[in-house]
Protein backbone atom coordinates (compact mmCIF):
# COMPACT_ATOMS: atom_id res chain seq x y z
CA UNK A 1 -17.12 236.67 -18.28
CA UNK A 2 -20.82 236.04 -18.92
CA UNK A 3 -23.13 238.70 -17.61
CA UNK A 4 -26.00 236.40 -17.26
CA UNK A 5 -27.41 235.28 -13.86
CA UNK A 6 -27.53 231.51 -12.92
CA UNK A 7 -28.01 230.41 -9.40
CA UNK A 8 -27.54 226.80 -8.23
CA UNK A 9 -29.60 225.74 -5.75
CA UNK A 10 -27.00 224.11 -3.87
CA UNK A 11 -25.09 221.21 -2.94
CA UNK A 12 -26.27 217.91 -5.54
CA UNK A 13 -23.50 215.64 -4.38
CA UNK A 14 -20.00 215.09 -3.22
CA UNK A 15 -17.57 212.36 -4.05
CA UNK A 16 -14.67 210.59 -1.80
CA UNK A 17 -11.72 208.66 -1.88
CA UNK A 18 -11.61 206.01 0.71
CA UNK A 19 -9.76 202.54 1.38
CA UNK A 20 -11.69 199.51 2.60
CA UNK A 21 -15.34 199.57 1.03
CA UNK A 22 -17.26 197.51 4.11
CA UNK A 23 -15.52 200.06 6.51
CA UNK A 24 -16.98 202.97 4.68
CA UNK A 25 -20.69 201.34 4.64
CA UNK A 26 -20.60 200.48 8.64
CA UNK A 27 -19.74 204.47 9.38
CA UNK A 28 -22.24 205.94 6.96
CA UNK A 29 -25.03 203.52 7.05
CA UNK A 30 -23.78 201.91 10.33
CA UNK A 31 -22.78 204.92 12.57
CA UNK A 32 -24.48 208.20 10.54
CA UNK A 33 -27.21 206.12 9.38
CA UNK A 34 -27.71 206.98 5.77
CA UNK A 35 -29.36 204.83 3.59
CA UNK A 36 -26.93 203.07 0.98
CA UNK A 37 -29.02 204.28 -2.32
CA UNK A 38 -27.14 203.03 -4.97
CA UNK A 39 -24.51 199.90 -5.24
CA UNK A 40 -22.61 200.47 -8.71
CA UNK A 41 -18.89 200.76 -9.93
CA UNK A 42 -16.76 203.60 -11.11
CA UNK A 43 -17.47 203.53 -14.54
CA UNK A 44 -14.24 204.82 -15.42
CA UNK A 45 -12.90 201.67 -12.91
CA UNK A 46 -15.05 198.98 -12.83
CA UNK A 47 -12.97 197.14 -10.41
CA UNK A 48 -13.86 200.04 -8.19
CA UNK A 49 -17.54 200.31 -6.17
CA UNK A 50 -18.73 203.62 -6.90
CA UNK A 51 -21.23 203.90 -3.50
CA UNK A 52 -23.85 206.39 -2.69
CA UNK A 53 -25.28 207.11 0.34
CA UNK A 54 -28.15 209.70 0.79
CA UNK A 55 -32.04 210.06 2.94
CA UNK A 56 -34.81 207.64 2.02
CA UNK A 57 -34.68 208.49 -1.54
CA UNK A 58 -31.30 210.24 -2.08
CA UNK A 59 -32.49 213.44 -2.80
CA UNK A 60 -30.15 216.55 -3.84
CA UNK A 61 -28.30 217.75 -1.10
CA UNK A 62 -28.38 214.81 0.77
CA UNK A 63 -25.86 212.67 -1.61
CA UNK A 64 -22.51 211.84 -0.17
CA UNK A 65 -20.75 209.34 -2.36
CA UNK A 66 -17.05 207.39 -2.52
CA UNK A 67 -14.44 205.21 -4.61
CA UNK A 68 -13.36 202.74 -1.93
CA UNK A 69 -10.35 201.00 -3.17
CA UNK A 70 -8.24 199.17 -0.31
CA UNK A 71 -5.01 199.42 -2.08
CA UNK A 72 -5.52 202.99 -2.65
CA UNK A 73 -2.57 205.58 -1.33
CA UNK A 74 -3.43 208.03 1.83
CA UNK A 75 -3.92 211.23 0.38
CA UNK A 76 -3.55 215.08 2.46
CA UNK A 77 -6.54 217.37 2.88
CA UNK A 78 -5.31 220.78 1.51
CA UNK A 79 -5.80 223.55 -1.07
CA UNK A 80 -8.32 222.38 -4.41
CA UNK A 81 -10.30 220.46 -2.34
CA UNK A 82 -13.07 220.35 -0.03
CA UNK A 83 -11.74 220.47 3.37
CA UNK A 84 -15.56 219.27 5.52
CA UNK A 85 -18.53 217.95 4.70
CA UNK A 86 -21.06 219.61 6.65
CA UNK A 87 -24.18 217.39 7.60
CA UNK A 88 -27.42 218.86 9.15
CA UNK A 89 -30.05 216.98 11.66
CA UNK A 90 -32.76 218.57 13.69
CA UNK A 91 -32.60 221.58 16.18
CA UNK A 92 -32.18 219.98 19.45
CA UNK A 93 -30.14 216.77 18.03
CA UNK A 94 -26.33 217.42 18.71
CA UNK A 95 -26.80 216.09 22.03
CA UNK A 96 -27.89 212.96 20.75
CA UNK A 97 -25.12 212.66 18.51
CA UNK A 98 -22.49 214.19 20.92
CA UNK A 99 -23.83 210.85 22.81
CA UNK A 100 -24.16 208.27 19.80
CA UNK A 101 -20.16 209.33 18.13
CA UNK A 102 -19.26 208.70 22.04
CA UNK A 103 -20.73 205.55 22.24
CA UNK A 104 -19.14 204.26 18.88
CA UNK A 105 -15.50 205.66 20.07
CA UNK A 106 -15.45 208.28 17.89
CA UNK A 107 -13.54 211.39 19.21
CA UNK A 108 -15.04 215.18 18.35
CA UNK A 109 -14.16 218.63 19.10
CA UNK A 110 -16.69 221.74 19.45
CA UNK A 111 -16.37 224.92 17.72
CA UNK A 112 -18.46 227.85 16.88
CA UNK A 113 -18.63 229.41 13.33
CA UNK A 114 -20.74 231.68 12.45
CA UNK A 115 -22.68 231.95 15.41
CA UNK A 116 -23.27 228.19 15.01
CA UNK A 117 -22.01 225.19 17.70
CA UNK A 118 -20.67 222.15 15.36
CA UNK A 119 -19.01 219.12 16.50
CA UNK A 120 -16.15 217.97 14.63
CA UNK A 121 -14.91 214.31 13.68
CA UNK A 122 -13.22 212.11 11.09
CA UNK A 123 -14.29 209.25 9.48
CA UNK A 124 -12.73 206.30 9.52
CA UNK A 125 -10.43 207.03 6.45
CA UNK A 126 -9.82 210.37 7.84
CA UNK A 127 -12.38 212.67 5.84
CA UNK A 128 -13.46 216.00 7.88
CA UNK A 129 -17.02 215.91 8.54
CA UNK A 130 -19.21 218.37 11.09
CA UNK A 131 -22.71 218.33 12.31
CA UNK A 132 -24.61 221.73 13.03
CA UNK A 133 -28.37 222.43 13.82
CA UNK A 134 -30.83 224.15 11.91
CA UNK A 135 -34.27 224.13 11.18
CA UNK A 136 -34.19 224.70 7.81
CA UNK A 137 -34.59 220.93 5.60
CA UNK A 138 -37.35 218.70 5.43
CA UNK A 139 -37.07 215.84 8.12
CA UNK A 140 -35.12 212.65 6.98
CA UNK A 141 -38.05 209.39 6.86
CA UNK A 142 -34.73 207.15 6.98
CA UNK A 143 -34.15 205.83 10.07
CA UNK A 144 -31.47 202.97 10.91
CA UNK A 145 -29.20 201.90 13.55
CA UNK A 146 -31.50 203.15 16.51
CA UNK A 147 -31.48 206.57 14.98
CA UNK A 148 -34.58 208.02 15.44
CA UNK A 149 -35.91 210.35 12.15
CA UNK A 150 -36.41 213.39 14.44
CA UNK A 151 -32.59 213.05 15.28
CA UNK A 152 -31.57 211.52 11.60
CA UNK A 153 -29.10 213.45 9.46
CA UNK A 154 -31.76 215.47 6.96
CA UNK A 155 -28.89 216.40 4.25
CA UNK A 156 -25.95 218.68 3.72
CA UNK A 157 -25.89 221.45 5.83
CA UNK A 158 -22.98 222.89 3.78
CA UNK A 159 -19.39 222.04 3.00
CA UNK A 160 -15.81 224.08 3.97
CA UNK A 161 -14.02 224.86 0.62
CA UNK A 162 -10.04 224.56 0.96
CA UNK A 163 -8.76 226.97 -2.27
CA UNK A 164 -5.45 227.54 -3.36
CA UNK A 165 -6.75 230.55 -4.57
CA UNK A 166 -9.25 231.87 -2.42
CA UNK A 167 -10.24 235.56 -4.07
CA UNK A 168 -10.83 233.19 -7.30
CA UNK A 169 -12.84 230.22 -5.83
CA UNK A 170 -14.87 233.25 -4.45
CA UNK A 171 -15.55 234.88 -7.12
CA UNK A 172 -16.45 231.36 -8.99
CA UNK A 173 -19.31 231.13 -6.42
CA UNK A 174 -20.63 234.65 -6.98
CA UNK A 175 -20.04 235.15 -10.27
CA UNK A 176 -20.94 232.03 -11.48
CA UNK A 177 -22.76 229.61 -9.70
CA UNK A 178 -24.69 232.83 -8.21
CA UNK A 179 -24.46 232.40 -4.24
CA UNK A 180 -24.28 235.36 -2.07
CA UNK A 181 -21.97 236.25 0.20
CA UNK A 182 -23.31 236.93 3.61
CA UNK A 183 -20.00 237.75 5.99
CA UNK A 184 -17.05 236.81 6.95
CA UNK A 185 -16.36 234.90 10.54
CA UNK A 186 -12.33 234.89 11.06
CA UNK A 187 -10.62 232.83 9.23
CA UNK A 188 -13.69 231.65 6.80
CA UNK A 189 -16.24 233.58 4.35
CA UNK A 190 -19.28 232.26 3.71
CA UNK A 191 -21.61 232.27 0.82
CA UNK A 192 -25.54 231.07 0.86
CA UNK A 193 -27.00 228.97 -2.16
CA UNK A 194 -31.23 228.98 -2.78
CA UNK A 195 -32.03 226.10 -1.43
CA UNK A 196 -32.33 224.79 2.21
CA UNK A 197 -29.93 222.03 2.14
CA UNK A 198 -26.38 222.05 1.05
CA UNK A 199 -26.60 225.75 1.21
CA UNK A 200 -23.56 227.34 2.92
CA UNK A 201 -20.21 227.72 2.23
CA UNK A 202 -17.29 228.51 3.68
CA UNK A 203 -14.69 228.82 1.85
CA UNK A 204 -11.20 230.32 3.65
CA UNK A 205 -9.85 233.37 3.40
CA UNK A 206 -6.40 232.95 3.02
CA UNK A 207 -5.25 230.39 0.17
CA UNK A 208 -4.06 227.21 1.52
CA UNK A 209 -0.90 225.15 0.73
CA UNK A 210 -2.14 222.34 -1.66
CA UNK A 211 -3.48 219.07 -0.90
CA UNK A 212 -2.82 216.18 -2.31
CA UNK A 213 -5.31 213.54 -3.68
CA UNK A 214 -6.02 210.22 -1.95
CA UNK A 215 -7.64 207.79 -0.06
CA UNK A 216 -9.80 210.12 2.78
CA UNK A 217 -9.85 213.34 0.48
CA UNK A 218 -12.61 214.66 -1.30
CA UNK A 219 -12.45 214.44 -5.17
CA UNK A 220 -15.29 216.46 -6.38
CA UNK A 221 -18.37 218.67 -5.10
CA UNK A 222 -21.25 218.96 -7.34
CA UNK A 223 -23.63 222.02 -8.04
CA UNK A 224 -27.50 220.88 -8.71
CA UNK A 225 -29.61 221.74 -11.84
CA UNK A 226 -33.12 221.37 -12.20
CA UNK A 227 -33.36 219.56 -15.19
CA UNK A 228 -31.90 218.02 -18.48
CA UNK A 229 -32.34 222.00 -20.14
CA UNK A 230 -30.88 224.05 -17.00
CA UNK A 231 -28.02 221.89 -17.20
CA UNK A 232 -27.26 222.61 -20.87
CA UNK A 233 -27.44 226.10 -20.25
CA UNK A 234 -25.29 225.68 -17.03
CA UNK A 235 -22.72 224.05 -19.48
CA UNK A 236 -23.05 227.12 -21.77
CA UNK A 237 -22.90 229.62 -18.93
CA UNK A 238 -19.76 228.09 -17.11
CA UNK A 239 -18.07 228.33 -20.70
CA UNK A 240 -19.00 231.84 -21.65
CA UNK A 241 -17.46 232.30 -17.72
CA UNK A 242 -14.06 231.42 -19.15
CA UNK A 243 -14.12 227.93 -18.02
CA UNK A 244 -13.28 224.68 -19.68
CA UNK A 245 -16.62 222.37 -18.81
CA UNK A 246 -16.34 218.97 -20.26
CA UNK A 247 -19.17 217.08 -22.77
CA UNK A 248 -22.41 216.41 -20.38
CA UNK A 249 -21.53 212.83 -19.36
CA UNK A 250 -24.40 210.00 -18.47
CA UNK A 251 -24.12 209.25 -14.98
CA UNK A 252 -27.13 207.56 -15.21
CA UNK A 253 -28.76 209.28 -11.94
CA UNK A 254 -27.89 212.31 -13.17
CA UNK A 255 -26.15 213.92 -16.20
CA UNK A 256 -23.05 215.36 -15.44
CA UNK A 257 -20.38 217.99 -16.65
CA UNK A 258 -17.38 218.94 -14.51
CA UNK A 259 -14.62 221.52 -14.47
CA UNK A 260 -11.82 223.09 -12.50
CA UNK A 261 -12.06 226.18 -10.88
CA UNK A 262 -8.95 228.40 -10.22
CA UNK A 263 -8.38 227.72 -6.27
CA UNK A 264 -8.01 223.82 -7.53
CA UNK A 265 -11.62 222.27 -6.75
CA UNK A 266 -13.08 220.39 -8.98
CA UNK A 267 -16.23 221.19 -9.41
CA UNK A 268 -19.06 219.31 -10.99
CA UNK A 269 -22.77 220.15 -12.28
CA UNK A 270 -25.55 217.84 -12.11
CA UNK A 271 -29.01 217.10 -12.41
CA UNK A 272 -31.55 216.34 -10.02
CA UNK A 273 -33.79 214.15 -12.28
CA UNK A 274 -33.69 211.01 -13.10
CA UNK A 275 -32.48 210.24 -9.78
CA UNK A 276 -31.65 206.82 -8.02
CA UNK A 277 -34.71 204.54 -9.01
CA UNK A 278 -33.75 204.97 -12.33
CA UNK A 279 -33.07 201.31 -12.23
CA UNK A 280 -34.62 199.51 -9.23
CA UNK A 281 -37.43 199.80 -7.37
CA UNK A 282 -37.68 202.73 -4.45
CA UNK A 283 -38.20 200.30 -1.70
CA UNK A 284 -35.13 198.34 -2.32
CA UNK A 285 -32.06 200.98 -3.50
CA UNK A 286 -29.11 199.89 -3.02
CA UNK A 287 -29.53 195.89 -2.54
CA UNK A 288 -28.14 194.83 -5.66
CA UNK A 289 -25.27 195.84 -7.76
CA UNK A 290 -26.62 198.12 -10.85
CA UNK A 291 -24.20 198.21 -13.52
CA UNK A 292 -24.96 200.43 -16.79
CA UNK A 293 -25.77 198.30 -19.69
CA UNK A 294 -22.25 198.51 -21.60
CA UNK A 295 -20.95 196.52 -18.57
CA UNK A 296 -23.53 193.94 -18.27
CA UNK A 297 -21.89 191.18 -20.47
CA UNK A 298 -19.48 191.78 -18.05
CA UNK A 299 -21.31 191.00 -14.38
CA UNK A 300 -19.90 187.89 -13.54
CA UNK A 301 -16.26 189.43 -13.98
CA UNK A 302 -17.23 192.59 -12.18
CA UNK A 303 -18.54 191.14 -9.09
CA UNK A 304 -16.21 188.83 -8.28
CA UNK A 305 -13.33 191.35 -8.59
CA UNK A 306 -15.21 193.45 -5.95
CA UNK A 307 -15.28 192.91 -2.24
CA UNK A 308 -18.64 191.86 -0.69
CA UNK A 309 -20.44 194.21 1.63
CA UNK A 310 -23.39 194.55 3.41
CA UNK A 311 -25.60 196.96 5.32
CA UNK A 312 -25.71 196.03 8.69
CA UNK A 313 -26.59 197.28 12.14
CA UNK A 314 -23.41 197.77 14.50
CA UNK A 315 -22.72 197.38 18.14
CA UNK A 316 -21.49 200.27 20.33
CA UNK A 317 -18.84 199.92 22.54
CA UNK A 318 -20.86 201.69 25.53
């Protein structure tokens, strides 16, 4: 194992499997109101949108992406995979959203973890998400769908790991991607990250049964890096860990390099810089379809293969 300390700063980014892609924009631009940064395809599936949703500028810990594909299979939330995305807002906004999920017929439950009151939901393809309070975060400026920005989701407040096996997945967050562990709250032990969003993880304390991959299951979390040279050395430190990290890939927001830890979660490592107007201009992210060069011969091909979908501000039913 490599003796050398490297701490993340946090949550970059997670990634989704969902079903029908105009569905997923109307509950996370529509009901959550995120701002859809970045229109592109699954470069490993260009038939498939790859869609990212984020704050004003999609910042690092405040990127929540998806593969919608409507012919996709219904997969199970289980062990090797995240099990909820955790999203922060404002102290003194749960109310507001106890009031807005309400309004859009969305059913939630209450709990307390960690000496914290979330409310719990699904999204429309079934994905686990919660919303806490905390004053930690700088302020979203996005605001959408009657959502004012003192009530606006800022970022990640966290995520719930699901591990196969848990001791391991533990001791991949201490030991390599340097959180700390700061106690244990019955069934869950969390772990704190540097930075002030995407910075707390649970992760449970008995392994859990596997999952199994699919439409409304998480596929990946990823890990920030500063920059182009932290990332290279995160590559070289997750490999003198005993890991198995793959080439640093072009993602062209970020550069990329993944690999499996031994609870089952894939795990991914990414950069903050260049970021999301890499390609079009700040004020209009995520209007137009931004394919990477190799595939623009192919446009015409692309886009009408792929659904249409649009941004758009919904009615409540109350």
């Amino acid at each position: 194992m490599s003796n050398t300390v490297k701490k993340t700063a946090g949550i970059h980014h997670i990634t989704s499997f969902v079903q029908d892609p105009q569905r997923n924009v109307d509950f996370y631009a529509g009901v959550l109101g995120l701002r859809l940064v970045k229109k592109t395809i699954n470069f490993d599936a260009p038939e498939v949108y790859h869609l990212y949703f984020g704050n004003e500028k999609g910042s690092p810990g405040t990127i929540v992406t998806f593969f919608p594909h409507e012919h996709s299979r219904k997969g199970r939330i289980g062990g090797g995979q995240v099990g909820t995305t955790t999203y922060v807002v404002p102290i003194g906004a749960l109310d507001f959203w106890k009031a807005r999920l309400t309004a859009f017929d969305i059913s939630f439950s209450e709990s307390t973890r960690f000496s914290e009151n979330y409310i719990e939901f699904l999204d429309r393809d079934g994905l686990q998400l919660e919303i806490v309070e905390r004053e930690e975060g700088a302020p979203n400026t996005w605001s959408f769908g009657g959502i004012p920005t003192d009530k606006a989701i800022k970022g990640f407040g966290g995520a719930v790991l699901y591990s196969h096996a848990s001791e391991k997945t533990m001791q991949v967050l201490e030991n390599v991607l340097g959180l700390e562990k700061v106690g244990q709250d019955g069934a869950f032990i969390r772990y704190k990250a540097e930075g002030d969003l995407g910075n707390l993880i649970d992760v449970n304390a008995e392994s859990m049964k596997w999952g199994i991959p699919g439409a409304g299951t998480v596929h990946h979390i990823a890990w920030r890096a500063k920059d182009i040279e932290d990332h290279n050395a995160w590559r070289s430190h997750v490999e003198s860990s005993g890991f198995y990290p793959t080439p640093i890939i072009d993602r062209q927001y970020f550069h990329a390099i993944y690999f499996r830890e031994q609870g089952g979660i894939l795990f991914e490592i990414a950069t903050d810089p260049p970021g999301f107007a890499n390609d079009e201009p700040e004020d209009h992210l995520g209007e137009t379809l931004m394919l990477p060069s190799w595939f623009e011969d192919s446009r015409a091909e692309i886009e009408k293969n792929l659904t249409p979908i649009q941004v758009r501000e919904l009615e409540s039913i109350k």
